[in-house]
C-alpha atoms as a PDB file:
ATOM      1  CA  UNK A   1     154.485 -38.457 -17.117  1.00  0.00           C
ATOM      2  CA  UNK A   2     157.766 -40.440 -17.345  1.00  0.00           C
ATOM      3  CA  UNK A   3     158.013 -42.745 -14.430  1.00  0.00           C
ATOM      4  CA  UNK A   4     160.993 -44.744 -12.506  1.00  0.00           C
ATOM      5  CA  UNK A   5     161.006 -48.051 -10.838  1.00  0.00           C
ATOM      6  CA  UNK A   6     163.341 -47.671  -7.389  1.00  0.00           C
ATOM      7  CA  UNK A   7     163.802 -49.910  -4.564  1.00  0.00           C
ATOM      8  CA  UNK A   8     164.103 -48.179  -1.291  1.00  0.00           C
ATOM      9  CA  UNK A   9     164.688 -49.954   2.307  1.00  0.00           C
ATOM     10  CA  UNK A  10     162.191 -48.022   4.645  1.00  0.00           C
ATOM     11  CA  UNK A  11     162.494 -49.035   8.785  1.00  0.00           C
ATOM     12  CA  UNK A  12     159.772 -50.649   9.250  1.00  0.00           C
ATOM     13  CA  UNK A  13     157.623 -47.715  11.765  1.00  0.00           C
ATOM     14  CA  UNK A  14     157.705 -45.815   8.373  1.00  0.00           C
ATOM     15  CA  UNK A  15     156.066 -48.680   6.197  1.00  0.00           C
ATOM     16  CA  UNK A  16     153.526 -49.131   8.394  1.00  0.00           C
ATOM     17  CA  UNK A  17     152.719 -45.361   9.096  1.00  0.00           C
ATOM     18  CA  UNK A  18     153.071 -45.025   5.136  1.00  0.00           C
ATOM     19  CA  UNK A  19     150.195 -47.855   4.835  1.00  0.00           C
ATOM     20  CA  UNK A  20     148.376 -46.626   7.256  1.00  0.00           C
ATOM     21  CA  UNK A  21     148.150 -43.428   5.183  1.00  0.00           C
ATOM     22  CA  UNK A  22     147.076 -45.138   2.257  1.00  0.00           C
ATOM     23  CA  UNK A  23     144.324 -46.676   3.814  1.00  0.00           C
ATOM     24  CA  UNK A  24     143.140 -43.598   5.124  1.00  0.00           C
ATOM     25  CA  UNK A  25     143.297 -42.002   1.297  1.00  0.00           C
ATOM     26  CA  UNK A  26     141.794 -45.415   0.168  1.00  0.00           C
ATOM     27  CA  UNK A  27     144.793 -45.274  -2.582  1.00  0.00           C
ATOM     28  CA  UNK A  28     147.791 -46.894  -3.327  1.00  0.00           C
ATOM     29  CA  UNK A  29     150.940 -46.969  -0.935  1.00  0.00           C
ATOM     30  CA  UNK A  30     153.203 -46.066  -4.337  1.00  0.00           C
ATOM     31  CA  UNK A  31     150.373 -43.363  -4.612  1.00  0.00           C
ATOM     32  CA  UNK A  32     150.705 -41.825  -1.103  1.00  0.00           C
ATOM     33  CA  UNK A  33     154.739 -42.240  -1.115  1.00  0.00           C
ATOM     34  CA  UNK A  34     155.016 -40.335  -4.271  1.00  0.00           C
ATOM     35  CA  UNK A  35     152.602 -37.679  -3.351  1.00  0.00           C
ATOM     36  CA  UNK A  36     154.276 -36.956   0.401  1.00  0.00           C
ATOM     37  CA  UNK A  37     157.547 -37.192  -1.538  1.00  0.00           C
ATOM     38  CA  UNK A  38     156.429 -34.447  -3.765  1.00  0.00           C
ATOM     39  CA  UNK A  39     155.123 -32.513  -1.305  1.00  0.00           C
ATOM     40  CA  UNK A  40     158.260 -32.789   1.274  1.00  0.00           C
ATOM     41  CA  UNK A  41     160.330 -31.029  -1.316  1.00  0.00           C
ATOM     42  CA  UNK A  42     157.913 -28.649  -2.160  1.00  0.00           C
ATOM     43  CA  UNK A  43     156.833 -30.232  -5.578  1.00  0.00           C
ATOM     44  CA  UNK A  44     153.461 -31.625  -4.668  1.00  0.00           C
ATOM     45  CA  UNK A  45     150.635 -31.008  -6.886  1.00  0.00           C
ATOM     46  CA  UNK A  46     147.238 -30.569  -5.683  1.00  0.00           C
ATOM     47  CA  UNK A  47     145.386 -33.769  -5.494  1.00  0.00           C
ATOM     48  CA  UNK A  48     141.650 -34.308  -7.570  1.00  0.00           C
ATOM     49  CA  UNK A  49     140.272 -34.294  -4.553  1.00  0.00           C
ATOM     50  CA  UNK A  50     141.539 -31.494  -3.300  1.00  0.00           C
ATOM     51  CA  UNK A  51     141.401 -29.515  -6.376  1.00  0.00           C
ATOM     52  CA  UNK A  52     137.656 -30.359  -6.087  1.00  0.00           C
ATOM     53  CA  UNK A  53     136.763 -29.427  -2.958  1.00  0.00           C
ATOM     54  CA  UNK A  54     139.097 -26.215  -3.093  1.00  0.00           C
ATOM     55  CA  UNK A  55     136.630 -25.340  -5.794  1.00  0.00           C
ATOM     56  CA  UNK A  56     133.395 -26.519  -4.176  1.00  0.00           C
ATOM     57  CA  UNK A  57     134.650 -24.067  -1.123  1.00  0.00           C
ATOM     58  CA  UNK A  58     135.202 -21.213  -3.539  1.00  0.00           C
ATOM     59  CA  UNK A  59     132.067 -21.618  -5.342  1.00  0.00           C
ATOM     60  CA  UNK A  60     130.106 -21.786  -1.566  1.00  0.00           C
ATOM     61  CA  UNK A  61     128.826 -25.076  -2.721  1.00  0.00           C
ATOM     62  CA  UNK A  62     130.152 -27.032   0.424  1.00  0.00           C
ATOM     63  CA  UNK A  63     131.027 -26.120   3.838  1.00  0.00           C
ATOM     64  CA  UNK A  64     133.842 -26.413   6.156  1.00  0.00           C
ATOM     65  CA  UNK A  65     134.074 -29.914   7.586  1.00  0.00           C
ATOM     66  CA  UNK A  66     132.090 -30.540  10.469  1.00  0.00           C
ATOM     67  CA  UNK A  67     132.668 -32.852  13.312  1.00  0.00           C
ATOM     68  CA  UNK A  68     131.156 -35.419  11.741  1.00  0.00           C
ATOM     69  CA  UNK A  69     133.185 -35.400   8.663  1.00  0.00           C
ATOM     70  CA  UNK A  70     136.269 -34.071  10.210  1.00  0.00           C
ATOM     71  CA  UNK A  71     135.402 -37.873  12.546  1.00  0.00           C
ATOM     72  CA  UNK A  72     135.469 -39.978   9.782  1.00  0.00           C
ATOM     73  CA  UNK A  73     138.612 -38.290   7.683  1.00  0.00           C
ATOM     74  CA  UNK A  74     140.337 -39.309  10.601  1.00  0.00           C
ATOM     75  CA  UNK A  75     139.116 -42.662  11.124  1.00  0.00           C
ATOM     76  CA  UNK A  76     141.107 -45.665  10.478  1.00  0.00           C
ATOM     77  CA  UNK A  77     139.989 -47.647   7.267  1.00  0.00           C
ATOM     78  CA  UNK A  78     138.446 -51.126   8.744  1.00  0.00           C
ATOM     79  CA  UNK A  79     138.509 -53.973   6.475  1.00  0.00           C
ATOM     80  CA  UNK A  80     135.285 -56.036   6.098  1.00  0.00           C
ATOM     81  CA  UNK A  81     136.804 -58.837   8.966  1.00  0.00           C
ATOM     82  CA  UNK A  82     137.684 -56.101  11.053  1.00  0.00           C
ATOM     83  CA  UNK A  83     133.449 -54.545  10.911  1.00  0.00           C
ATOM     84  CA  UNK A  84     132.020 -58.167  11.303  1.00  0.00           C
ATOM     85  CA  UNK A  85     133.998 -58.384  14.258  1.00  0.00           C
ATOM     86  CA  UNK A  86     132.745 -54.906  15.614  1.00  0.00           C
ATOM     87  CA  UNK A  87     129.274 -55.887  15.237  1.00  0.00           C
ATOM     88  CA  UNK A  88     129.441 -59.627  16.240  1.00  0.00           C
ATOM     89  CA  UNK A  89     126.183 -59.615  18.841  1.00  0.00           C
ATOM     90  CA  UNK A  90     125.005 -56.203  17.594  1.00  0.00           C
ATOM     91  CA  UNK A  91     121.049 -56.967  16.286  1.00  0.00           C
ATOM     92  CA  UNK A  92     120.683 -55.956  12.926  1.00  0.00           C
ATOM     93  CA  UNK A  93     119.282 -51.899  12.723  1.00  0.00           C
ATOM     94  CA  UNK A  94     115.664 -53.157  11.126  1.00  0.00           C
ATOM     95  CA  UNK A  95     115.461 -54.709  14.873  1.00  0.00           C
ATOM     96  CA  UNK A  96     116.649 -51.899  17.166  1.00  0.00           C
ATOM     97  CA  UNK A  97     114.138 -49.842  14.550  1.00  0.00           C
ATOM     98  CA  UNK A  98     111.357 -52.363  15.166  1.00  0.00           C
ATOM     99  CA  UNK A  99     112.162 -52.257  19.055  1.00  0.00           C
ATOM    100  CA  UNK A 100     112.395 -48.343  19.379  1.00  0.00           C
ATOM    101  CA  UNK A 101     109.077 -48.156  17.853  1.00  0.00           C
ATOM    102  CA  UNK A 102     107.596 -51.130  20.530  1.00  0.00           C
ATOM    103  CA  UNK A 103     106.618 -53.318  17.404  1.00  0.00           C
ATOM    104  CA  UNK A 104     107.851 -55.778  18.890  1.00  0.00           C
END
């Protein structure tokens, strides 16, 4: 695929909704810009991933999302600083196991 290299001012709301997008795709923000491009004037194609789970569906090999899964496509990406914080004070699982079972 032949490719372009163009500078476009954004306001700034749209940058940071466009990131936020990315992160939630876990791919690039030139990624995610071209793709909603594409698909905002019709022209998107489908994505791997959705190409694969169209097929999974189709072939009854996965199920609709649940709650849990349609939980954490919606979820914000953390970074790593952002889940230490989280779970600053939080005892490590082997002890809440260890506790639960009165082992300790």
């Amino acid at each position: 695929m032949e490719t372009v290299k163009l500078t476009v001012r954004l306001p700034l709301s749209l940058h940071r909704a466009l990131q936020a997008q990315a992160r939630r795709r876990r791919q690039s923000l030139n990624q995610t810009l071209v793709e909603e491009l594409a698909r905002a004037i019709g022209m998107a194609p489908e994505s791997d991933a959705a190409f694969i789970d169209r097929v999974l569906r189709e072939q009854g090999l996965r199920a609709e999302a649940g709650p849990v899964e349609t939980y954490l496509r919606d979820a914000p990406a953390l970074t790593a600083a952002e889940v230490r914080r989280l779970l600053n004070g939080v005892p490590p699982l082997s002890e809440v196991v260890i506790a639960e079972r009165g082992e300790l």
